[in-house]
C-alpha atoms as a PDB file:
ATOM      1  CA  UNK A   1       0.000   0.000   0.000  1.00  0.00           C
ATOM      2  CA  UNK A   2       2.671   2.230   0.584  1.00  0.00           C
ATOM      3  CA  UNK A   3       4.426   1.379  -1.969  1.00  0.00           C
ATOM      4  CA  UNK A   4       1.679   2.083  -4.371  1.00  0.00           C
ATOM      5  CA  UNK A   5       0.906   5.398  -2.898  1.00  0.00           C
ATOM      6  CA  UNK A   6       4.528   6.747  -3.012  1.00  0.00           C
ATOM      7  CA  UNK A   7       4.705   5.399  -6.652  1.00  0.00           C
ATOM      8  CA  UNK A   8       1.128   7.654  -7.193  1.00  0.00           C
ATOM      9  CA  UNK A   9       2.915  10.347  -5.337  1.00  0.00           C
ATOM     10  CA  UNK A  10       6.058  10.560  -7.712  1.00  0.00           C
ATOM     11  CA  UNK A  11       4.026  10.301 -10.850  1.00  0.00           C
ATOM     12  CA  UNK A  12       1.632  13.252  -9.753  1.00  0.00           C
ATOM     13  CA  UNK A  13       4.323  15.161  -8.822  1.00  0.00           C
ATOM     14  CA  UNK A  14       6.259  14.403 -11.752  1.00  0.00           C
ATOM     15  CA  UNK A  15       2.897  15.394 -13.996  1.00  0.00           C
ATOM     16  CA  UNK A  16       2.692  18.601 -11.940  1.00  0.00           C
ATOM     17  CA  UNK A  17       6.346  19.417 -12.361  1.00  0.00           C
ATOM     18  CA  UNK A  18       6.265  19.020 -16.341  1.00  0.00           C
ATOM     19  CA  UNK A  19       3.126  21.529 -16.411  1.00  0.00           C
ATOM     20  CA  UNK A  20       5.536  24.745 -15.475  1.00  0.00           C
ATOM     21  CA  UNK A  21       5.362  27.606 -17.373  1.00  0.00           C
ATOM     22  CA  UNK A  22       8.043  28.259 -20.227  1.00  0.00           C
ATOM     23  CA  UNK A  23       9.362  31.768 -20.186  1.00  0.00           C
ATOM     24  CA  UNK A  24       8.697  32.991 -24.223  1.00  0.00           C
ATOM     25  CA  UNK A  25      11.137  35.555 -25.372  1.00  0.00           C
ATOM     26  CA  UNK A  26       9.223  38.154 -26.829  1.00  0.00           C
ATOM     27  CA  UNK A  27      11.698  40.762 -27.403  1.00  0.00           C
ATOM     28  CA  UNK A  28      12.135  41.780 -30.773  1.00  0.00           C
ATOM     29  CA  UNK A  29      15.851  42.878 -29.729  1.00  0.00           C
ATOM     30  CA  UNK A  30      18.058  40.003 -30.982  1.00  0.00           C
ATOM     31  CA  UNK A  31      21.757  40.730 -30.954  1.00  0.00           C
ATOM     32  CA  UNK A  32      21.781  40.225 -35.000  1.00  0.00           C
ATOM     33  CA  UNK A  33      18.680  43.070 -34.861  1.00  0.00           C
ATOM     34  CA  UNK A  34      21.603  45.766 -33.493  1.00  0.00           C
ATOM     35  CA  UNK A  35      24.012  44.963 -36.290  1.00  0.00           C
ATOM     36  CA  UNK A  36      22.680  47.562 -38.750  1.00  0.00           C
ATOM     37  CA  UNK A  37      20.609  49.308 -36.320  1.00  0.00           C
ATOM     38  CA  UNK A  38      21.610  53.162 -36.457  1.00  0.00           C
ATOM     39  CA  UNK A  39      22.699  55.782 -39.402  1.00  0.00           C
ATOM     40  CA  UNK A  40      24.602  54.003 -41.953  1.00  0.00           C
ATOM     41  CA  UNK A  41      25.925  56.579 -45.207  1.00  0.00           C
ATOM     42  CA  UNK A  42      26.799  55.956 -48.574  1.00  0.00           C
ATOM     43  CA  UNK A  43      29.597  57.496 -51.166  1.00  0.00           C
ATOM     44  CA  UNK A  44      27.352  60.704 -52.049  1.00  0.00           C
ATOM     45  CA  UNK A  45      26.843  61.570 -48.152  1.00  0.00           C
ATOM     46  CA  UNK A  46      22.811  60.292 -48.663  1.00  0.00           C
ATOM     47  CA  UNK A  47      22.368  58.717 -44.511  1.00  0.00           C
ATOM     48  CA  UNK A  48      19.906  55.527 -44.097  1.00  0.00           C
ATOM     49  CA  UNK A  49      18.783  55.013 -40.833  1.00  0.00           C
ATOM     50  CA  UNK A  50      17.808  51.761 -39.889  1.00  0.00           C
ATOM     51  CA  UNK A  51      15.872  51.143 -36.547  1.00  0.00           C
ATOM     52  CA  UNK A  52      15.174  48.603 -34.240  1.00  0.00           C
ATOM     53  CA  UNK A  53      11.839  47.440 -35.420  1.00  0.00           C
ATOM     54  CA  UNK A  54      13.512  46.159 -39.414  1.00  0.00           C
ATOM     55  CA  UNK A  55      12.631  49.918 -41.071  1.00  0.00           C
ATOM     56  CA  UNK A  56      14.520  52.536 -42.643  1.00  0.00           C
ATOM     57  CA  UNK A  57      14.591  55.548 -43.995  1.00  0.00           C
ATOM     58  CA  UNK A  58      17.098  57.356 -46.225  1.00  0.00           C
ATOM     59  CA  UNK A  59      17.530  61.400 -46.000  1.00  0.00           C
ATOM     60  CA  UNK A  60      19.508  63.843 -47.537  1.00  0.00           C
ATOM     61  CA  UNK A  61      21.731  65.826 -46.225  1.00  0.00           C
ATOM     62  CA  UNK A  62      21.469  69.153 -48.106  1.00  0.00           C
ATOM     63  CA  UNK A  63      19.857  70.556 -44.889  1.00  0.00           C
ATOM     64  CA  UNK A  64      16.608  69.903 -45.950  1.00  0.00           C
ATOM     65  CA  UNK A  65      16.292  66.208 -44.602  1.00  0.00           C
ATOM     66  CA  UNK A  66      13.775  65.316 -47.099  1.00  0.00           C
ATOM     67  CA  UNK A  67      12.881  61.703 -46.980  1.00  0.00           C
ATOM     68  CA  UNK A  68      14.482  60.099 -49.830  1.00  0.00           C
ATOM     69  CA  UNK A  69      13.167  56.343 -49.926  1.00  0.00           C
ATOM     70  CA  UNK A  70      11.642  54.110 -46.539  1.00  0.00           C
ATOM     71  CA  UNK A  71      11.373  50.788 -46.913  1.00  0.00           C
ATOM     72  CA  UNK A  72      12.041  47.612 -44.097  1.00  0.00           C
ATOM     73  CA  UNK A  73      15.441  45.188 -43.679  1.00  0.00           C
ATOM     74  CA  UNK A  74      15.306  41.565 -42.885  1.00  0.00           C
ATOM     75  CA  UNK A  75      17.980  39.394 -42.092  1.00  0.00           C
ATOM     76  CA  UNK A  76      18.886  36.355 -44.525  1.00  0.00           C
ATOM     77  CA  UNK A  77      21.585  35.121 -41.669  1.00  0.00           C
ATOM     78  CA  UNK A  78      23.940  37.387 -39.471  1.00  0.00           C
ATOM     79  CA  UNK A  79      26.185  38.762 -42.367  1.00  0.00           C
ATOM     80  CA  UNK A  80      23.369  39.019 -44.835  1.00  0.00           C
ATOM     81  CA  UNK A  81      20.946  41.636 -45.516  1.00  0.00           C
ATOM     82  CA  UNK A  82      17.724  42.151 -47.864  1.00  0.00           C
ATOM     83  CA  UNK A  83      16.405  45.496 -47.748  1.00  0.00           C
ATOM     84  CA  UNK A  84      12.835  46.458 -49.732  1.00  0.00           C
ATOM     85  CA  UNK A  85      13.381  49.552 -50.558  1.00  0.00           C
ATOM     86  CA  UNK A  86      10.741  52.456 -51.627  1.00  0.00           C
ATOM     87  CA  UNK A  87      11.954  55.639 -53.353  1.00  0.00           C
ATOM     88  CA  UNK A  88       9.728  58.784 -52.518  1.00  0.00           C
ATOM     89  CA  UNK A  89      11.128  60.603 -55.307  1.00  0.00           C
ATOM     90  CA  UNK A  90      11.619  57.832 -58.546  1.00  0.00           C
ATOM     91  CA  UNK A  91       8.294  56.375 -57.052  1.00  0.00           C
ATOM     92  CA  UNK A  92      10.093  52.813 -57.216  1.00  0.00           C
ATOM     93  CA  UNK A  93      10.587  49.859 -55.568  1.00  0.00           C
ATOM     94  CA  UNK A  94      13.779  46.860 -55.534  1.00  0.00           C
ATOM     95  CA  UNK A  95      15.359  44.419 -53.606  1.00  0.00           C
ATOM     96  CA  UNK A  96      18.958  45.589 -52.506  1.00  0.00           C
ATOM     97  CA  UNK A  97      21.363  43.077 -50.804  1.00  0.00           C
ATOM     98  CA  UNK A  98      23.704  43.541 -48.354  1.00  0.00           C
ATOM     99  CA  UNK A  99      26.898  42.037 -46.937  1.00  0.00           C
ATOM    100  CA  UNK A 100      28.451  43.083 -43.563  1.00  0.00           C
ATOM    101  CA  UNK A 101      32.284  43.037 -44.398  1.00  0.00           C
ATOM    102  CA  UNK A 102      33.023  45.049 -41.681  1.00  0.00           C
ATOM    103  CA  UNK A 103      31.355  46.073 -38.140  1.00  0.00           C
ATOM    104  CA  UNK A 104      31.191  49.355 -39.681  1.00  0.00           C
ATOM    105  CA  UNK A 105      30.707  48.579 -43.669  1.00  0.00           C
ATOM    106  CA  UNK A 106      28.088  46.959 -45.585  1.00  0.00           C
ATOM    107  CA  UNK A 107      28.417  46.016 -49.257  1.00  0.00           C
ATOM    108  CA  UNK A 108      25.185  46.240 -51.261  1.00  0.00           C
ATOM    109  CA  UNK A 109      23.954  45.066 -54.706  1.00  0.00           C
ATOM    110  CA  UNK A 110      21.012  46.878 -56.202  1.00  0.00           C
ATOM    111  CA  UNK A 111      19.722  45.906 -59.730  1.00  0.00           C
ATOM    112  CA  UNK A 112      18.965  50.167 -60.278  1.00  0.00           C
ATOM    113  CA  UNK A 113      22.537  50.823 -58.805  1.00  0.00           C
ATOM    114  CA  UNK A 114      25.069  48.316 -59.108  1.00  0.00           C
ATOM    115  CA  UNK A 115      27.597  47.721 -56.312  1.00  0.00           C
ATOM    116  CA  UNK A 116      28.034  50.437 -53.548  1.00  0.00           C
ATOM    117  CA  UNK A 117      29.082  50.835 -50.084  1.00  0.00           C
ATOM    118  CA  UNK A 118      27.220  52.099 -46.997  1.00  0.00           C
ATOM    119  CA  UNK A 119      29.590  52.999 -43.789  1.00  0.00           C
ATOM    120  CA  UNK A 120      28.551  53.599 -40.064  1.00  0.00           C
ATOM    121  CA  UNK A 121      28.654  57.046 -39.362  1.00  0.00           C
ATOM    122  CA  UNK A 122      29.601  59.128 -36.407  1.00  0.00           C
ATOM    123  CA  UNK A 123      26.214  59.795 -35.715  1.00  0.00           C
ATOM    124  CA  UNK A 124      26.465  55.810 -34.553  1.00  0.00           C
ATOM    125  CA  UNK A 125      28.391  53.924 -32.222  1.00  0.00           C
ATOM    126  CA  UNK A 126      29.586  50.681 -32.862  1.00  0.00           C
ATOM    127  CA  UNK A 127      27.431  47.707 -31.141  1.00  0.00           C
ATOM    128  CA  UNK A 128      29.018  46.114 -28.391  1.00  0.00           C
ATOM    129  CA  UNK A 129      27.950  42.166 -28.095  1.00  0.00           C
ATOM    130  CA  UNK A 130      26.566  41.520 -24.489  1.00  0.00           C
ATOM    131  CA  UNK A 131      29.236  39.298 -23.761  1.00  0.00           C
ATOM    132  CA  UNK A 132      32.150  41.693 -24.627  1.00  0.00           C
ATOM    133  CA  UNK A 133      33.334  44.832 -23.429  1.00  0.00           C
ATOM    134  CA  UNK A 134      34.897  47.780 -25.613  1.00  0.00           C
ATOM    135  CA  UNK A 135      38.608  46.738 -24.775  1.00  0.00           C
ATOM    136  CA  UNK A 136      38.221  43.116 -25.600  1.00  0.00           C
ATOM    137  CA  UNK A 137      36.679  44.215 -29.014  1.00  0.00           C
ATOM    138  CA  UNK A 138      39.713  44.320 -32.174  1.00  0.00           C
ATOM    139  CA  UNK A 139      40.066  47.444 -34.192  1.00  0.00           C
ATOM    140  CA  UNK A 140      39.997  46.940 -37.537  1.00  0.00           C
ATOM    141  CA  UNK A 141      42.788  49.034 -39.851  1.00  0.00           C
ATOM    142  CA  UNK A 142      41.118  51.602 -41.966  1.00  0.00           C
ATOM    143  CA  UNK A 143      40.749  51.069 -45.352  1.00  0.00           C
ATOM    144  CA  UNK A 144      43.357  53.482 -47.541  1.00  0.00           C
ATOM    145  CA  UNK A 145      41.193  53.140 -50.320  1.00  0.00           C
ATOM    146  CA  UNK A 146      37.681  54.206 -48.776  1.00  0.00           C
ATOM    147  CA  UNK A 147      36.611  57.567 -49.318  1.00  0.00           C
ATOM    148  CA  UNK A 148      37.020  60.002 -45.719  1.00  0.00           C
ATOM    149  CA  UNK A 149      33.395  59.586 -43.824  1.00  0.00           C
ATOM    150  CA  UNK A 150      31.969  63.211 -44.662  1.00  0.00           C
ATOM    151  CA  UNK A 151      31.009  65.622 -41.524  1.00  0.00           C
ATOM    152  CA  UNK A 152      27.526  66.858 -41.173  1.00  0.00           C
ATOM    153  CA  UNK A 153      27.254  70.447 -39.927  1.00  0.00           C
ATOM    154  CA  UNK A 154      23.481  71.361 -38.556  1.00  0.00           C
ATOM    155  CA  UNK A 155      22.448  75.055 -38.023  1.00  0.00           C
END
């Protein structure tokens, strides 16, 4: 009898103990979501600014800040990028792929454009991985055959 009952026992408890709840992750912030996150600009000086929630928007920087083209990002695996990209002022749409090859370069493809090259600007620092701090991260050497990140003066 008490055999059976302690053998009841285990098995309830063991039921019970399988029925816990499951923490869900429901944050949207994935350390590959803060790769491109931030202002990212190309050769001509035109910023994109890609956000947390996989949108962007491109301005100019004439003073203005008109809204060039908006459009969202997704991520094809950590290195990879397809942006969907709208242009306000050709009225267009395309697919433009990217490439991290550095923390602080992407290399894109665009049927309209060809190759070109968008670089983090000072307007964003670089993402630091959870696990690392900034002196265990390397420093990359600069590229002597980029062209100088250009400086945006606001009056």
């Amino acid at each position: 009898m008490t055999r059976h009952f302690l053998l009841s026992f285990f098995y309830i408890m063991f039921l019970i103990s399988s029925c816990g709840t499951m923490q869900i992750n429901t944050d949207q912030e994935s350390p590959k979501n803060k790769v491109i996150v931030g202002y990212w600009e190309d050769q001509n000086g035109i910023i994109s600014y890609f956000q947390k929630d996989g949108t962007f928007k491109t301005m100019s920087t004439d003073g203005s800040n008109t809204i060039l083209a908006t459009g969202f990002y997704q991520y094809k695996s950590y290195q990879n990028i397809e942006i969907n990209l709208t242009s306000l002022i050709r009225n267009t749409s395309e697919i433009i792929e990217c490439t991290l090859i550095k923390s602080n370069k992407l290399s894109c493809i665009s049927s309209n454009k060809g190759q070109f090259y968008l670089e983090r600007t000072h307007l964003t620092s670089q993402p630091i991985p959870p696990n690392k701090s900034q002196k265990d991260l390397i420093s990359v050497p600069e590229d002597p055959t980029a062209p100088p990140i250009s400086v945006i003066f606001y009056k």
